[in-house]
PDB file of N, CA and C in Angstrom:
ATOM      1  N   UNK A   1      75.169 126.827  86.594  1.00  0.00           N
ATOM      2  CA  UNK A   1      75.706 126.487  87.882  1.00  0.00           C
ATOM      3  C   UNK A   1      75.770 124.975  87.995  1.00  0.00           C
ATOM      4  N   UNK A   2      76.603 124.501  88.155  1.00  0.00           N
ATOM      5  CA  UNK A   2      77.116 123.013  88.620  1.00  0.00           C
ATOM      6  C   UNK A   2      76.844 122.545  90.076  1.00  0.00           C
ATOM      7  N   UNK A   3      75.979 121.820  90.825  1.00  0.00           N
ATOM      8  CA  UNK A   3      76.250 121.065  91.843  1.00  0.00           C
ATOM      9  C   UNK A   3      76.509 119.436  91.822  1.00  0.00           C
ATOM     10  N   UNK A   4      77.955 119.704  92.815  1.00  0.00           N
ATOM     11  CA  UNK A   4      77.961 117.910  92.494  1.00  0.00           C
ATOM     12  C   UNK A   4      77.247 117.414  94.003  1.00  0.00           C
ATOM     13  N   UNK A   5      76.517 115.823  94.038  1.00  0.00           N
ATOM     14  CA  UNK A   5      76.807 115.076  95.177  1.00  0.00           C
ATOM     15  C   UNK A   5      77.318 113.991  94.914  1.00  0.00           C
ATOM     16  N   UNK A   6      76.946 113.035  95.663  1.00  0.00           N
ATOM     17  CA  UNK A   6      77.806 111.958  95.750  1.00  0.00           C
ATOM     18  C   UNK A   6      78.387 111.430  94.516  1.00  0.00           C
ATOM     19  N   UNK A   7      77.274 111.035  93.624  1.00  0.00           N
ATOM     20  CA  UNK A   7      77.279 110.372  92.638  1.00  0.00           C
ATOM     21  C   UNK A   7      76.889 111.143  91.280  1.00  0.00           C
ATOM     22  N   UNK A   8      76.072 112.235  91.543  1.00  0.00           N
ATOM     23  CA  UNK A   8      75.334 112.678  90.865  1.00  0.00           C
ATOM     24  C   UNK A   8      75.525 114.301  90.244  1.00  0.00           C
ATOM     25  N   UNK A   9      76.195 114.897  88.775  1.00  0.00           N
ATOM     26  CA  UNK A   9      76.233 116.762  89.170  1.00  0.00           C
ATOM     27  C   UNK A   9      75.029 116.858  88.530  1.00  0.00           C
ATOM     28  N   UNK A  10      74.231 118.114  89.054  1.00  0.00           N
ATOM     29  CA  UNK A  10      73.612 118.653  88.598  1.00  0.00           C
ATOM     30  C   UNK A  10      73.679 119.955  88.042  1.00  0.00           C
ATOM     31  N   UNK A  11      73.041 120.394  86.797  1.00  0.00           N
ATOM     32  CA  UNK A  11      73.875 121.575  85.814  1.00  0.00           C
ATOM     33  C   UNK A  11      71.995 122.035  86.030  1.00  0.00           C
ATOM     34  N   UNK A  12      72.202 123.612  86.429  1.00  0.00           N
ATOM     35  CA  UNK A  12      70.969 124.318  86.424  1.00  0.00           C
ATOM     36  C   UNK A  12      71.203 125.432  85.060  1.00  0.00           C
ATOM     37  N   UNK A  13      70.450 125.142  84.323  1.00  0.00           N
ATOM     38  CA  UNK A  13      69.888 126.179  83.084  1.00  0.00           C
ATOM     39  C   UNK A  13      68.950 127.130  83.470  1.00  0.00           C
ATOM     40  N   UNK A  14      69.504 128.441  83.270  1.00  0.00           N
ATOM     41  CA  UNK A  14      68.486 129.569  83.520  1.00  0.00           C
ATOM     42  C   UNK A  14      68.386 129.731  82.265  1.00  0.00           C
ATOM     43  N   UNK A  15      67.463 130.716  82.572  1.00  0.00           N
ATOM     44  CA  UNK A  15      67.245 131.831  81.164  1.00  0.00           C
ATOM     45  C   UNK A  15      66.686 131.281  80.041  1.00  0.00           C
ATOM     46  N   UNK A  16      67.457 131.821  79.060  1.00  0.00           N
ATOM     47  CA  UNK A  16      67.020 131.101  77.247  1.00  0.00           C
ATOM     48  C   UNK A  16      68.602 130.302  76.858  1.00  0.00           C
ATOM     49  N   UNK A  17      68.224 129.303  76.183  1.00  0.00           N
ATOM     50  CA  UNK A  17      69.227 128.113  75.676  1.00  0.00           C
ATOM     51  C   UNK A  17      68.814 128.609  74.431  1.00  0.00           C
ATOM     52  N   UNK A  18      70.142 128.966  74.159  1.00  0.00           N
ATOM     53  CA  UNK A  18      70.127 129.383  72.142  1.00  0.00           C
ATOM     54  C   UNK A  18      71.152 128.612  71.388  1.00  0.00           C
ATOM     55  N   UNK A  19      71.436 128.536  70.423  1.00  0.00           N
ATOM     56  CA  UNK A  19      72.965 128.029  70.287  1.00  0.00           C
ATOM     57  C   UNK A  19      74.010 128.563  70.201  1.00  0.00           C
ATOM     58  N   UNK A  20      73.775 129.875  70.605  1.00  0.00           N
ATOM     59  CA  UNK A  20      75.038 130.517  71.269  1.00  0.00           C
ATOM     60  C   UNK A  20      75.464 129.914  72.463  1.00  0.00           C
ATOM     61  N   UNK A  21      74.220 129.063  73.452  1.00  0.00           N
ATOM     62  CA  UNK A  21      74.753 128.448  74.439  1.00  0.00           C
ATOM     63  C   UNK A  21      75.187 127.226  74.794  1.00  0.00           C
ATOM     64  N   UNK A  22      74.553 126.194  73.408  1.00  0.00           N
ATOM     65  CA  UNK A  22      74.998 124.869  73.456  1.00  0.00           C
ATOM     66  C   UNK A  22      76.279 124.411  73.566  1.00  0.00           C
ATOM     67  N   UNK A  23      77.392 125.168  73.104  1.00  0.00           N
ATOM     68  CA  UNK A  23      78.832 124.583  73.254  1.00  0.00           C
ATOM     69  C   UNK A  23      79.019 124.556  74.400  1.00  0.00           C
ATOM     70  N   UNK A  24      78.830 125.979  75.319  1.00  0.00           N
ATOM     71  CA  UNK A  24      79.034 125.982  76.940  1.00  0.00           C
ATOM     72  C   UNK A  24      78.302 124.790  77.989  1.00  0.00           C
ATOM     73  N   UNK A  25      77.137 124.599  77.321  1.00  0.00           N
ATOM     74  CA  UNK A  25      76.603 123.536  78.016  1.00  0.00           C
ATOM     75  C   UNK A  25      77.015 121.885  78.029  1.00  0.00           C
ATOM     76  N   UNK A  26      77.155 121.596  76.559  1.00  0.00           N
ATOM     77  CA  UNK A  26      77.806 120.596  76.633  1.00  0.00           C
ATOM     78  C   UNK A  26      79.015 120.561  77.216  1.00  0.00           C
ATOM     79  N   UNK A  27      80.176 121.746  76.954  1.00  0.00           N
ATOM     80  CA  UNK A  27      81.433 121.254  77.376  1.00  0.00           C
ATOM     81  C   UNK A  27      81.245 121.460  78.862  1.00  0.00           C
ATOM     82  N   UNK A  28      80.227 121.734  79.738  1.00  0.00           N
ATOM     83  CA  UNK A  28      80.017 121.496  81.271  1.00  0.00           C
ATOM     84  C   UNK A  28      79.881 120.340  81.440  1.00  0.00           C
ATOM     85  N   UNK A  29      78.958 119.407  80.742  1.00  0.00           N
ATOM     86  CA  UNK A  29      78.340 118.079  80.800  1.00  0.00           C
ATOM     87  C   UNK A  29      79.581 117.156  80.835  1.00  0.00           C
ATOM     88  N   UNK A  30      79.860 117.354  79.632  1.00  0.00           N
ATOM     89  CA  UNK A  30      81.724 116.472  79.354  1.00  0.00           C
ATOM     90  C   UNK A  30      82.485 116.822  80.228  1.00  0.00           C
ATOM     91  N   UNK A  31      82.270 117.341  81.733  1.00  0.00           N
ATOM     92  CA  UNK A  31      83.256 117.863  82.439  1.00  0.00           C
ATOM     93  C   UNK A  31      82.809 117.321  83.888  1.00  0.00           C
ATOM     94  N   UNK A  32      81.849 116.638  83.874  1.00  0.00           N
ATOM     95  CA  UNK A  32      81.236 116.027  85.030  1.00  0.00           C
ATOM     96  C   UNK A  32      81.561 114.549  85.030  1.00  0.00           C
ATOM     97  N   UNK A  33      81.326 113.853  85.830  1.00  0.00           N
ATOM     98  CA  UNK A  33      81.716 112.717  86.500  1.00  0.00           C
ATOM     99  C   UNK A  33      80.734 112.312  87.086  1.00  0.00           C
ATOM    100  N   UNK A  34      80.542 110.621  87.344  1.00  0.00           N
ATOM    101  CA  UNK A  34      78.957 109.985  87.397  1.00  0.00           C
ATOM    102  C   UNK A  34      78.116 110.539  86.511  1.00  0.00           C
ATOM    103  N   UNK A  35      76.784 110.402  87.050  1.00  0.00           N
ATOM    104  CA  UNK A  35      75.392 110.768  86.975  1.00  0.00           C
ATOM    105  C   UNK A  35      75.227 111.929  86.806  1.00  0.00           C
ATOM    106  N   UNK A  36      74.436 112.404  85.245  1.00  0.00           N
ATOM    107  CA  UNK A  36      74.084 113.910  85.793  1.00  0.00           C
ATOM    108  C   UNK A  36      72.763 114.136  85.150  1.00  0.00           C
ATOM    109  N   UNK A  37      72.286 115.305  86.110  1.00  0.00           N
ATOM    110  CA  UNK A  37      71.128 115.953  86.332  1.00  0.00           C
ATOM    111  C   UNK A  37      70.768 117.020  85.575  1.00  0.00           C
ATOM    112  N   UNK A  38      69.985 117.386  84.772  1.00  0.00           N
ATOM    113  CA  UNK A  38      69.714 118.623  84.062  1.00  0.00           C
ATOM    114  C   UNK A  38      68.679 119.392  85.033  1.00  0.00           C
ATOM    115  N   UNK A  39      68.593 120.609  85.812  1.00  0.00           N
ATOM    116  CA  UNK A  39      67.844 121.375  86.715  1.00  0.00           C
ATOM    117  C   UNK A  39      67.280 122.372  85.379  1.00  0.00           C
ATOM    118  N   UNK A  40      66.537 122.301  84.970  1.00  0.00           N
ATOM    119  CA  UNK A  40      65.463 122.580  84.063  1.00  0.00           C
ATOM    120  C   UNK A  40      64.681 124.044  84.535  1.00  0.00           C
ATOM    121  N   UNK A  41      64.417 124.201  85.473  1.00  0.00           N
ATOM    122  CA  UNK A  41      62.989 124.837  86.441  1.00  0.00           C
ATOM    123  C   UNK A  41      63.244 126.531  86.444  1.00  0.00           C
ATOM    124  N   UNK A  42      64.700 126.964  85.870  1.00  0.00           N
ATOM    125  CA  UNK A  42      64.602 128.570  85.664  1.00  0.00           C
ATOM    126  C   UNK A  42      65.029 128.284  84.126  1.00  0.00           C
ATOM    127  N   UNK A  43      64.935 127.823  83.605  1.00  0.00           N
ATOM    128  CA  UNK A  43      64.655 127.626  82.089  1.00  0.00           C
ATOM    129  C   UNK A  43      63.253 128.398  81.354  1.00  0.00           C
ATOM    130  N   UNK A  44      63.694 129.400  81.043  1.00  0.00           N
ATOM    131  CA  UNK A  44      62.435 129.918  79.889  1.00  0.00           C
ATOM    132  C   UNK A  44      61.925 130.038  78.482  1.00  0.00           C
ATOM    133  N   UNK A  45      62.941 129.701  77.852  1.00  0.00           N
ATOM    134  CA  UNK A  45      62.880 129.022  76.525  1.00  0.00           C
ATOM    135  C   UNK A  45      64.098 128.730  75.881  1.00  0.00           C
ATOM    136  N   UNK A  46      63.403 127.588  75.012  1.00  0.00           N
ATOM    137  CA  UNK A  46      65.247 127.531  74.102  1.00  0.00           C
ATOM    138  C   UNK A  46      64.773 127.294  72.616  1.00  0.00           C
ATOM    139  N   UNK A  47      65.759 127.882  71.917  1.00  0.00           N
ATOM    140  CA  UNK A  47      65.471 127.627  70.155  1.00  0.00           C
ATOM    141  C   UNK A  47      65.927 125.965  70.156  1.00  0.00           C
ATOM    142  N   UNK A  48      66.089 125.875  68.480  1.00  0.00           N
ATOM    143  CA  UNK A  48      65.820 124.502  68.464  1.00  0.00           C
ATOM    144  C   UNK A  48      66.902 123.783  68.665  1.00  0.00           C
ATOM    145  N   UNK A  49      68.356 123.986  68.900  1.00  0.00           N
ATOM    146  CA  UNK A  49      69.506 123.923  68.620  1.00  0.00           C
ATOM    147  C   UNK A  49      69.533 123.854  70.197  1.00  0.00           C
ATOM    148  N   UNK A  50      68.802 124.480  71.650  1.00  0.00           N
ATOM    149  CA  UNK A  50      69.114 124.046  72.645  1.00  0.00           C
ATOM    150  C   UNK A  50      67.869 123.097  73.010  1.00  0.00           C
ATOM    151  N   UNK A  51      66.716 122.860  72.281  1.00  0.00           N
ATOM    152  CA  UNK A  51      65.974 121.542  72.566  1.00  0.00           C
ATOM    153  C   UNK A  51      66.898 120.537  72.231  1.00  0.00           C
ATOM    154  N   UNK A  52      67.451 120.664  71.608  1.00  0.00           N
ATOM    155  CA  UNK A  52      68.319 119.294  70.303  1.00  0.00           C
ATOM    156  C   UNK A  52      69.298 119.017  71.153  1.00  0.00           C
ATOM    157  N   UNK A  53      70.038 119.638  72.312  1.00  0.00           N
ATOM    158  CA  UNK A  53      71.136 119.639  72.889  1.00  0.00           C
ATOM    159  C   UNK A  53      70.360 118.840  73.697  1.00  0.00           C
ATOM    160  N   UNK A  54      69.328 119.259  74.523  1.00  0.00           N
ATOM    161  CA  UNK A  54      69.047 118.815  75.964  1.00  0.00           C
ATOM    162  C   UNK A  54      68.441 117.270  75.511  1.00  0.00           C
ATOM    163  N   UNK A  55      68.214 117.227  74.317  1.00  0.00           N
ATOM    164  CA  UNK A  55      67.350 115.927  74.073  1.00  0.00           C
ATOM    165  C   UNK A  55      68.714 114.429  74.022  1.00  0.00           C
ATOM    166  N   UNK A  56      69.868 115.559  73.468  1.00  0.00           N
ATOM    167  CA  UNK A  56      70.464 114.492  72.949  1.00  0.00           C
ATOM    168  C   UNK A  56      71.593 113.920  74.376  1.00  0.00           C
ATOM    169  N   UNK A  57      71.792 115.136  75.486  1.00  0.00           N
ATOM    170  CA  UNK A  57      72.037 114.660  76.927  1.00  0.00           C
ATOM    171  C   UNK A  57      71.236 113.846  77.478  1.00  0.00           C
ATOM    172  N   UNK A  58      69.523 114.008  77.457  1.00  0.00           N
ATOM    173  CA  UNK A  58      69.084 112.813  77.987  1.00  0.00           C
ATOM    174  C   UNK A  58      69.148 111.309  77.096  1.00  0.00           C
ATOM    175  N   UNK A  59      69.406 111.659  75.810  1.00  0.00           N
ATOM    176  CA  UNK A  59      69.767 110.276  75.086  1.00  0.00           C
ATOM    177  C   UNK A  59      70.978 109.724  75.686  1.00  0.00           C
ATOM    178  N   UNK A  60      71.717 110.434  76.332  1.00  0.00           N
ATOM    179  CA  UNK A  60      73.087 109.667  76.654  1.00  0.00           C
ATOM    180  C   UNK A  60      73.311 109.649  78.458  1.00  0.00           C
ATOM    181  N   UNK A  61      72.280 109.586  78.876  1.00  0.00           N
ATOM    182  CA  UNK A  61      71.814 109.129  80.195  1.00  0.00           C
ATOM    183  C   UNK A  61      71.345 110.235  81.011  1.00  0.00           C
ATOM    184  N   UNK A  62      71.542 111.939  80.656  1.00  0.00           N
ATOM    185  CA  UNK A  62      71.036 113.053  81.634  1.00  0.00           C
ATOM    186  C   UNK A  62      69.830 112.670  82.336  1.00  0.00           C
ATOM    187  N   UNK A  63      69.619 112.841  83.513  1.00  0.00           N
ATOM    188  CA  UNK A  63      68.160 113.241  84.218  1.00  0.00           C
ATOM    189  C   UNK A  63      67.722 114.548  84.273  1.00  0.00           C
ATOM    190  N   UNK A  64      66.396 114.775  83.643  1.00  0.00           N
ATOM    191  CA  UNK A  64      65.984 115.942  83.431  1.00  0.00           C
ATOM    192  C   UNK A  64      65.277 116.066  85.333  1.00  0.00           C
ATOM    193  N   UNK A  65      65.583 117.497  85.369  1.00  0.00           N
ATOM    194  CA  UNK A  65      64.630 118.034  86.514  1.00  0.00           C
ATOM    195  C   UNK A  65      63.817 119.147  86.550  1.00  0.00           C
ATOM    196  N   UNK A  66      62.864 119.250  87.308  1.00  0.00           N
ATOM    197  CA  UNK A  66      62.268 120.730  86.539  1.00  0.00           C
ATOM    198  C   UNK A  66      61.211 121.450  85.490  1.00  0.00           C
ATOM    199  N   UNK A  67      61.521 120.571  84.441  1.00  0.00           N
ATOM    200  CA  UNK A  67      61.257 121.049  83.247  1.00  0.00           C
ATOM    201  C   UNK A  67      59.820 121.921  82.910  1.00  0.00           C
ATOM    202  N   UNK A  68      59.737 123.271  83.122  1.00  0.00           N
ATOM    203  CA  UNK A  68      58.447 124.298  82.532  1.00  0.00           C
ATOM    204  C   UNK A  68      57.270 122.873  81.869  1.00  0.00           C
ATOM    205  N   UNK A  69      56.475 123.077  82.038  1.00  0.00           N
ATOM    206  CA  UNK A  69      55.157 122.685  81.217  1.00  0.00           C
ATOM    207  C   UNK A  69      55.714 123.183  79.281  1.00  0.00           C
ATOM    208  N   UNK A  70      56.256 125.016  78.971  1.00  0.00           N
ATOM    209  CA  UNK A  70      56.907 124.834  77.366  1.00  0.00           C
ATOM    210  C   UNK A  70      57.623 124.158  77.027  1.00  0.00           C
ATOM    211  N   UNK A  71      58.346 123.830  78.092  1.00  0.00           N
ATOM    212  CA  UNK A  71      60.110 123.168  77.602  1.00  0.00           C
ATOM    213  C   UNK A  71      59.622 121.727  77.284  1.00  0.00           C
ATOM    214  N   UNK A  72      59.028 121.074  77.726  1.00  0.00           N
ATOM    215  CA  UNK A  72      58.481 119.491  78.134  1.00  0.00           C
ATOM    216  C   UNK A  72      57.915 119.297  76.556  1.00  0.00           C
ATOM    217  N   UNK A  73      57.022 120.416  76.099  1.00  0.00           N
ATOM    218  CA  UNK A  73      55.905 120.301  75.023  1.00  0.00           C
ATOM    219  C   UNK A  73      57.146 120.535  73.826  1.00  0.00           C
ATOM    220  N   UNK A  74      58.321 121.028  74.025  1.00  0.00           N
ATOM    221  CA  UNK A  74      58.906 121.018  72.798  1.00  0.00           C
ATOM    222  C   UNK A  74      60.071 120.238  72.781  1.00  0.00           C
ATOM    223  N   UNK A  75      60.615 119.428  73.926  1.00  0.00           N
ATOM    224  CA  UNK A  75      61.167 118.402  73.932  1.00  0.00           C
ATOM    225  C   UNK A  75      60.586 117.195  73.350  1.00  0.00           C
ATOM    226  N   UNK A  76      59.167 117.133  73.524  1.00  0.00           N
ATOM    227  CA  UNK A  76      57.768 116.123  73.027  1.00  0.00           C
ATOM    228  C   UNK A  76      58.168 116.245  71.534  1.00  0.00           C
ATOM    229  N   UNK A  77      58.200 117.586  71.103  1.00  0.00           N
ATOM    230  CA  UNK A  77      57.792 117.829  69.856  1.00  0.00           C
ATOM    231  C   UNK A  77      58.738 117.760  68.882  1.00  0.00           C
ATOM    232  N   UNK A  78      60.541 118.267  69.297  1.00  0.00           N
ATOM    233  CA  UNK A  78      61.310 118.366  68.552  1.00  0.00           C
ATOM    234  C   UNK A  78      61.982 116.946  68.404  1.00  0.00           C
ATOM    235  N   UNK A  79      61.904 116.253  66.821  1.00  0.00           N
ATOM    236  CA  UNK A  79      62.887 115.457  66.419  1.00  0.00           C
ATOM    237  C   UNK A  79      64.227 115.526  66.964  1.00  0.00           C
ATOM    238  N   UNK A  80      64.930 113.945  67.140  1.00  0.00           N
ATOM    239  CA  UNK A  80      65.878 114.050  67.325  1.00  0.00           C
ATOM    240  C   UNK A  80      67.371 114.030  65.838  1.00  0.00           C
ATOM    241  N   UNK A  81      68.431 114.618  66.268  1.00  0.00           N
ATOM    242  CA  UNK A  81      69.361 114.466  65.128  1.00  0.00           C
ATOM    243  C   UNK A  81      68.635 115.267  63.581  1.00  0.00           C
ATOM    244  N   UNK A  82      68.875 114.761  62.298  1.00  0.00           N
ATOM    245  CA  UNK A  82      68.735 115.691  61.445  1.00  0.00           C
ATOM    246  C   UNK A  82      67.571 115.143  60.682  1.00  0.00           C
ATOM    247  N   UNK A  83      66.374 114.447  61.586  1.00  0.00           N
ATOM    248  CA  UNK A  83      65.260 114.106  61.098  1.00  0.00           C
ATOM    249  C   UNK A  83      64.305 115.249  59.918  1.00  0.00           C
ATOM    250  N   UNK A  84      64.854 116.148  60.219  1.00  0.00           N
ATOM    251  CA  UNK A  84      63.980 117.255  59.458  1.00  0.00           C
ATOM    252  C   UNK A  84      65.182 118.258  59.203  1.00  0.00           C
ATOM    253  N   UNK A  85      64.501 119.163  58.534  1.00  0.00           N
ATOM    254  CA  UNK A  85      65.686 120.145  57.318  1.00  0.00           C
ATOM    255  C   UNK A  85      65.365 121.694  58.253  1.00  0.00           C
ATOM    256  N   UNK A  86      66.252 122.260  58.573  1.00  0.00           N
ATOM    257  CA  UNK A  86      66.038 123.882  59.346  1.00  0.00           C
ATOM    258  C   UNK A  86      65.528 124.889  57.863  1.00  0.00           C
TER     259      UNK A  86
END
């Protein structure tokens, strides 16, 4: 779900982020204007391919919101880009 305000959209992630879902997510992100917000807080897990996504939106200015106590510990944890071999 997308909310915009003034300046700012915010994109709410439910569920599980797999990489079946990363294309959809990014091409939401690339579809916003100003500032945007990642709403984190019905997020229940993501493989590594949607840590890697969300890490690499806040590398390119996202604000995380929300974020579970798991999600936080494996954002901490997962390298960014192809630091390590799957």
């Amino acid at each position: 779900m997308k909310m915009s305000g003034e300046s700012t959209t915010t994109i709410q992630i439910h569920g599980r982020l797999t990489v079946d879902g990363v294309t959809d997510l990014e091409r939401e992100c690339r579809s916003t204007e100003g500032k945007l917000s990642l709403d984190l807080t019905q997020l229940k897990s993501a493989d590594r391919a949607g840590i890697r996504a969300i890490k690499a939106l806040v590398g390119n200015g996202a604000r995380l919101e929300g974020a579970p106590p798991y999600i936080r510990l494996l954002l901490d944890r997962e390298p960014i880009g192809d630091e390590t071999q799957d």
